[in-house]
N, C-alpha and C. Protein backbone atom coordinates (compact mmCIF):
# COMPACT_ATOMS: atom_id res chain seq x y z
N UNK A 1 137.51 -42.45 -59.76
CA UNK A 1 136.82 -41.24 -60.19
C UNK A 1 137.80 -40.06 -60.16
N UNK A 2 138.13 -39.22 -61.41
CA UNK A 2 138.75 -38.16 -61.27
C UNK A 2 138.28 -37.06 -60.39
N UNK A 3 138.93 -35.94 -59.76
CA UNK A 3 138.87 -35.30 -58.82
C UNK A 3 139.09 -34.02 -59.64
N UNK A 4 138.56 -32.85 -59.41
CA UNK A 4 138.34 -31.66 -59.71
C UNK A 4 138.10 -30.01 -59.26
N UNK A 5 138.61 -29.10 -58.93
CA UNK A 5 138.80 -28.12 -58.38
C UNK A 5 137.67 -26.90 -59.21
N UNK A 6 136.78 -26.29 -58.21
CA UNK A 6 136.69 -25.19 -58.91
C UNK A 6 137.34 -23.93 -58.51
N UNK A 7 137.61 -23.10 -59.33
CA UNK A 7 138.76 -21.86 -59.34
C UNK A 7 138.07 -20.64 -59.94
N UNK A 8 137.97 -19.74 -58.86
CA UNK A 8 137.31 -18.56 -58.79
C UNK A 8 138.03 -17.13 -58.90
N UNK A 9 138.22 -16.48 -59.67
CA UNK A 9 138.94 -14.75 -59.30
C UNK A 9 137.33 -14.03 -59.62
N UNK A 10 137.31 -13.07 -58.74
CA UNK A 10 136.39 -12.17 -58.18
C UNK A 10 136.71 -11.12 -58.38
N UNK A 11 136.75 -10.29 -59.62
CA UNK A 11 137.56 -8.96 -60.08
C UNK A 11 136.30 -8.23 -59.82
N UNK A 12 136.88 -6.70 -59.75
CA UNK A 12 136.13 -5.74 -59.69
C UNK A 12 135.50 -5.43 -61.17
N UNK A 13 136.02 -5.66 -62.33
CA UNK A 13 135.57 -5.55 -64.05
C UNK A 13 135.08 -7.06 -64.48
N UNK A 14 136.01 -8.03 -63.87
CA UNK A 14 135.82 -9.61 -64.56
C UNK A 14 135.08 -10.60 -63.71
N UNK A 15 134.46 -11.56 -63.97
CA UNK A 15 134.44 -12.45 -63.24
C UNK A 15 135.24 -13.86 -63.99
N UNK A 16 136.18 -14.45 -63.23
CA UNK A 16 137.03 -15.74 -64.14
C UNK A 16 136.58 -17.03 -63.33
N UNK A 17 136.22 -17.63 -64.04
CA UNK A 17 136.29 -19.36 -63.18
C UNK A 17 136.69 -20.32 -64.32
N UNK A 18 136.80 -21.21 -63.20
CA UNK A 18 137.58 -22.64 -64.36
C UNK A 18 137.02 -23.61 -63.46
N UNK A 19 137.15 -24.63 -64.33
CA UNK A 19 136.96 -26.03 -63.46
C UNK A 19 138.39 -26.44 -64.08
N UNK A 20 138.67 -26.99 -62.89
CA UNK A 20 140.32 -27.67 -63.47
C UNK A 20 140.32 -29.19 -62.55
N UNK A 21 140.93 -30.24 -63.74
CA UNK A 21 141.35 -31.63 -63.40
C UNK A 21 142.19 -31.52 -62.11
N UNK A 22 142.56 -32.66 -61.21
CA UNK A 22 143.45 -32.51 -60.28
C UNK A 22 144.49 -33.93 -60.58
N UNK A 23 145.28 -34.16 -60.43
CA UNK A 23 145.94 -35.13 -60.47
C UNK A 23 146.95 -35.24 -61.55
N UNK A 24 147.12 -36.71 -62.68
CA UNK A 24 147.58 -36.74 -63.81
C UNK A 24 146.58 -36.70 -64.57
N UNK A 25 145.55 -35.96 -64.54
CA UNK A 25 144.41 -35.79 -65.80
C UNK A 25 144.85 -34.24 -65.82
N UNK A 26 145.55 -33.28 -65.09
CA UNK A 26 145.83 -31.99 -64.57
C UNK A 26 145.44 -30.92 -66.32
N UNK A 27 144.41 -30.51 -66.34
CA UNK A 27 144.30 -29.19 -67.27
C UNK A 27 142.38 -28.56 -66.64
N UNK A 28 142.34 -27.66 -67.76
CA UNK A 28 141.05 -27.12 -67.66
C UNK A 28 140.41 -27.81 -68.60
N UNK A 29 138.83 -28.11 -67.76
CA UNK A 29 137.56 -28.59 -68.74
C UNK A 29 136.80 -27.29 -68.70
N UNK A 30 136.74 -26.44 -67.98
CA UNK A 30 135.74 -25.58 -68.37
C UNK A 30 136.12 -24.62 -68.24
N UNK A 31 135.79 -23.16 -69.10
CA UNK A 31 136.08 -21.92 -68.31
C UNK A 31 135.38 -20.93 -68.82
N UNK A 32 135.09 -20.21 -67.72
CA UNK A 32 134.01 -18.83 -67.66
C UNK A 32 134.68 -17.35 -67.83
N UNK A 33 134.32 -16.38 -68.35
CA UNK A 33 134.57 -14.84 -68.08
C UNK A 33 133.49 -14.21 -68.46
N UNK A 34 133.18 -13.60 -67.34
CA UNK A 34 131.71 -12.96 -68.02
C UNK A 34 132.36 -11.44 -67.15
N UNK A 35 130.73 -10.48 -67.00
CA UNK A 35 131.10 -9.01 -66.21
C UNK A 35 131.30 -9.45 -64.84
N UNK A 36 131.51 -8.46 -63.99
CA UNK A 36 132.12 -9.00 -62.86
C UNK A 36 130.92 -8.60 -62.04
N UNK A 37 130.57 -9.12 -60.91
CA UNK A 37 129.31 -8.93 -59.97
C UNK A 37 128.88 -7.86 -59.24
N UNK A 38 130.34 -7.13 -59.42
CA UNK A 38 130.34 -5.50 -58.27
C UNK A 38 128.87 -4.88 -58.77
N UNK A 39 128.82 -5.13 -59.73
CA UNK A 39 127.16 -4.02 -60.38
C UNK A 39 125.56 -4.54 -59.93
N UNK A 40 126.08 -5.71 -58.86
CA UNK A 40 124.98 -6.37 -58.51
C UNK A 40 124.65 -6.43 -57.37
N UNK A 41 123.42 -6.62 -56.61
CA UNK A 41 122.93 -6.45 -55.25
C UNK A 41 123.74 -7.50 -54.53
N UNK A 42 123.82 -7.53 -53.85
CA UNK A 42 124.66 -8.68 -52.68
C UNK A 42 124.08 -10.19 -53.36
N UNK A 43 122.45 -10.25 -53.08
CA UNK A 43 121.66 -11.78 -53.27
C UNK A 43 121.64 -11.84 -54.46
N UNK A 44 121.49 -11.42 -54.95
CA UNK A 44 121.55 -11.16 -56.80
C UNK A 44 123.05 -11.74 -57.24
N UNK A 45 123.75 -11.39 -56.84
CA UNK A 45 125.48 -11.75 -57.49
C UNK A 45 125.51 -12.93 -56.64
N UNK A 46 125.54 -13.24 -55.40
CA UNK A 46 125.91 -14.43 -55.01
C UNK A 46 124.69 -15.36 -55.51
N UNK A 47 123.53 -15.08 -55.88
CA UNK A 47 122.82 -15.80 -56.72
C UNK A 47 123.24 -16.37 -58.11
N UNK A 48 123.44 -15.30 -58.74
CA UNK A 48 124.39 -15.07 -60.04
C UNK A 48 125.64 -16.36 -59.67
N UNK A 49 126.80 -16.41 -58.70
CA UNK A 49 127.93 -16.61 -58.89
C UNK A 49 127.66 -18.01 -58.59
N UNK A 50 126.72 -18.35 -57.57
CA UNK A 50 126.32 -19.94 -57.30
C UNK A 50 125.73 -20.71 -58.73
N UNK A 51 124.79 -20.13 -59.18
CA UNK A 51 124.08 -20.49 -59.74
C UNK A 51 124.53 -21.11 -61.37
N UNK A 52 124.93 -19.47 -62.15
CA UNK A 52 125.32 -19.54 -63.37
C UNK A 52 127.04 -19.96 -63.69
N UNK A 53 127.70 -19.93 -62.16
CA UNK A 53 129.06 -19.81 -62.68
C UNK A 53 129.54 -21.07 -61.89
N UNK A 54 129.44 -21.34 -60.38
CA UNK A 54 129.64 -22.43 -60.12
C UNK A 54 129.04 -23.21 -60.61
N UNK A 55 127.51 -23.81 -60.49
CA UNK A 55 126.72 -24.83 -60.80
C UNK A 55 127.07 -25.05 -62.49
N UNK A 56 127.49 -24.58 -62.64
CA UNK A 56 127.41 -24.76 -64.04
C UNK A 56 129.39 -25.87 -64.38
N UNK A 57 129.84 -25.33 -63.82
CA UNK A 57 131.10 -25.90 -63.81
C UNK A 57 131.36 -27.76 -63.16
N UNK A 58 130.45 -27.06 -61.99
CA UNK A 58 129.90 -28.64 -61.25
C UNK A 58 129.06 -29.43 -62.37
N UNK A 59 127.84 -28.55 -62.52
CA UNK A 59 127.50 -29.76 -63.47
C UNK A 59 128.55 -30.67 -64.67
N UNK A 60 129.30 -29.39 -65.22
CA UNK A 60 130.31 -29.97 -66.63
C UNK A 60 131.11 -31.10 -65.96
N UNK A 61 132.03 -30.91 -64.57
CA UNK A 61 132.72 -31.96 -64.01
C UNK A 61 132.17 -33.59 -64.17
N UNK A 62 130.93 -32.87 -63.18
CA UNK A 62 130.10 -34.11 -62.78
C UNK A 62 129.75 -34.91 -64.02
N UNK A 63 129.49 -34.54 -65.39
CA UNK A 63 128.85 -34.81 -66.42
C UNK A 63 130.20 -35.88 -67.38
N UNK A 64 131.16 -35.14 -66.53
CA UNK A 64 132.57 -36.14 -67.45
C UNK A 64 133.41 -37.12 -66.33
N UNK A 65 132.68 -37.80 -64.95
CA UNK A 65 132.90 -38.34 -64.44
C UNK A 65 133.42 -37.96 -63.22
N UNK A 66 133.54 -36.58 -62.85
CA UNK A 66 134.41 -36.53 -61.75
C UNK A 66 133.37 -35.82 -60.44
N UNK A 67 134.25 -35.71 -59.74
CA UNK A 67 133.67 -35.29 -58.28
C UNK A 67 134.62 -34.02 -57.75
N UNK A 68 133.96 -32.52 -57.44
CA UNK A 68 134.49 -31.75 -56.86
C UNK A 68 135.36 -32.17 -55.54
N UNK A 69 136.67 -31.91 -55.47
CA UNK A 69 137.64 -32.01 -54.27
C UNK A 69 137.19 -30.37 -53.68
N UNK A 70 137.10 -29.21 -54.31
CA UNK A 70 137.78 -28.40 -53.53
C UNK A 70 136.98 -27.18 -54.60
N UNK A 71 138.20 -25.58 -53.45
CA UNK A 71 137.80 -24.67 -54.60
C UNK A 71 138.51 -23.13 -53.94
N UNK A 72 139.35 -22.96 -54.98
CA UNK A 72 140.51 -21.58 -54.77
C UNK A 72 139.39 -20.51 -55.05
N UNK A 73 139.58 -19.40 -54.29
CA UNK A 73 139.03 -18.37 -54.53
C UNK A 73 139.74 -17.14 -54.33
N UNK A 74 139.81 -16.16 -54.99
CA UNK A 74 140.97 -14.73 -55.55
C UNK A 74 139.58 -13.57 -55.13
N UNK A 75 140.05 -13.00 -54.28
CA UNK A 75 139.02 -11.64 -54.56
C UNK A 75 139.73 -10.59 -53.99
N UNK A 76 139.54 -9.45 -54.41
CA UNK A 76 140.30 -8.23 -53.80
C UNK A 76 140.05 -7.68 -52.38
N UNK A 77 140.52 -7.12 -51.69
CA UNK A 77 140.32 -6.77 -50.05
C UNK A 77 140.82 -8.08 -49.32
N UNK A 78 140.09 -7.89 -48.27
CA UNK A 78 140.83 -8.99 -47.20
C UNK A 78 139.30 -9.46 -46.85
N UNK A 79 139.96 -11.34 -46.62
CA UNK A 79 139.41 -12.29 -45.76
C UNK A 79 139.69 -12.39 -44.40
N UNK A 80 138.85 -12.60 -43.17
CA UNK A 80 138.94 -13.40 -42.40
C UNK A 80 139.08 -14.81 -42.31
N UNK A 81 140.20 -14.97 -41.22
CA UNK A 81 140.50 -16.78 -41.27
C UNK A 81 139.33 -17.40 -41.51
N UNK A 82 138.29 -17.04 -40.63
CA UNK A 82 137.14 -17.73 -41.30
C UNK A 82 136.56 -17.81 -42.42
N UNK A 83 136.78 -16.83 -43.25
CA UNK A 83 136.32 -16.86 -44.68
C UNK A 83 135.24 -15.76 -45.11
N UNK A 84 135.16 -14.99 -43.78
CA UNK A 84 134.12 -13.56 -44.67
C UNK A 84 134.67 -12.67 -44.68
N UNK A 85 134.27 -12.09 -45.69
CA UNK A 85 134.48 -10.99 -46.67
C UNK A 85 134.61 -9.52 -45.95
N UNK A 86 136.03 -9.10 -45.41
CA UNK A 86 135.99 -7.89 -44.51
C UNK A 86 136.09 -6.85 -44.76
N UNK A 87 136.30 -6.87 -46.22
CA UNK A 87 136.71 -5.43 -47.02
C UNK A 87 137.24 -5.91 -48.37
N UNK A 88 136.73 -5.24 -49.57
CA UNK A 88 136.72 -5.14 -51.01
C UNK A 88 136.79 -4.03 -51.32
N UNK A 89 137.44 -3.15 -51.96
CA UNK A 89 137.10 -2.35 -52.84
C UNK A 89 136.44 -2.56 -53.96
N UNK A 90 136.27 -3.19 -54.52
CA UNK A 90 135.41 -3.80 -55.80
C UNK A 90 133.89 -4.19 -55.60
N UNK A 91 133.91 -5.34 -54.50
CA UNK A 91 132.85 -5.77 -54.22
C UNK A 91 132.10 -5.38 -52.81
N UNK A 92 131.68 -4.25 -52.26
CA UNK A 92 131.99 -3.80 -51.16
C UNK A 92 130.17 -4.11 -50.52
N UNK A 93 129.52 -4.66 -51.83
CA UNK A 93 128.40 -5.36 -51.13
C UNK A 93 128.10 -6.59 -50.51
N UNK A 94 129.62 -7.09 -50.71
CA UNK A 94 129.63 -8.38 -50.28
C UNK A 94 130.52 -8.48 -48.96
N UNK A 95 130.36 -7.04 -48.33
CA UNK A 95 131.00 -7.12 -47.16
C UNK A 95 130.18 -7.64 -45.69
N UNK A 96 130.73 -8.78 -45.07
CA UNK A 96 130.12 -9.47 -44.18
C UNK A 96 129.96 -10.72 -44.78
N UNK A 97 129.60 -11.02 -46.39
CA UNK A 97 129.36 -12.64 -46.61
C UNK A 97 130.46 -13.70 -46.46
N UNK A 98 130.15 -14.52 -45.26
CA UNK A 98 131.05 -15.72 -45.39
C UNK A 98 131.18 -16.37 -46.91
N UNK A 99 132.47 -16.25 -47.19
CA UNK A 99 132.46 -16.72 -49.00
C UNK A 99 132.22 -17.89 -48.87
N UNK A 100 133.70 -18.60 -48.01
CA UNK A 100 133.63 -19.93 -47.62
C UNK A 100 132.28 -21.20 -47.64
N UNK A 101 131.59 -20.67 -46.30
CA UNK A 101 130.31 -20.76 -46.03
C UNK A 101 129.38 -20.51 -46.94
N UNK A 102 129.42 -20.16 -47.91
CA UNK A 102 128.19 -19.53 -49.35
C UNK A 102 128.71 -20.64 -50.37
N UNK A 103 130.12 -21.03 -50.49
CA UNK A 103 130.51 -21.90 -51.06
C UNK A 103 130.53 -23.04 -51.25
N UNK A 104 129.92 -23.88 -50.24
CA UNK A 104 129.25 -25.45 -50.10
C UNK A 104 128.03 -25.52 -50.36
C-alpha cells in the first residue's frame, strides 16, 4: 500500500495543503488553496481546516489506495515542543490549540 503525507501552510491571507505520495510514487495527488482561516472563530476554522481541507485530502489518498503516514505543518508564530499554538500573528485565535493533538 502506498504511503502518503498531508502538508499544511497556515498563512495569514492563504490556506495551502497538498496530499503528497511518499516513497518512489513521490509527487502531489491533491492540492488545495482557498482564504486563509484568520477571519474565522477558533471552532469554526479548525472545523473548516479538519473537515473541508484535511478530510478531504484523506479521503482522495484513501480513494487511490494509500494510507496516511504523517503530516508537515507551516504556520506563522511559534510552537511548543508539544505542538500548541503559542503565538501567531495571523492566527491569534488559535492561540492555546494543540495543532498536533487537533490533528489525529
Amino acid at each position: 500500500m502506498r504511503e502518503f503525507a498531508v502538508v499544511l501552510d497556515l498563512g495569514g491571507t492563504n490556506l495551502r495543503a497538498a496530499g503528497c505520495w511518499l516513497g518512489e510514487d513521490d509527487g502531489f495527488f491533491s492540492r488545495i488553496t482557498t482564504r486563509s482561516i484568520s477571519h474565522l472563530p477558533r471552532e469554526e476554522g479548525m472545523r473548516f481546516l479538519k473537515e473541508e481541507v484535511i478530510g478531504k485530502i484523506l479521503e482522495r489518498g484513501r480513494d487511490e489506495g494509500g494510507r496516511a503516514k504523517g503530516a508537515v505543518l507551516g504556520v506563522p508564530g511559534w510552537v511548543t515542543p508539544e505542538g500548541e499554538l503559542a503565538f501567531s500573528p495571523h492566527l491569534p485565535q488559535l492561540k492555546g490549540v494543540n495543532l498536533i493533538g487537533e490533528m489525529d
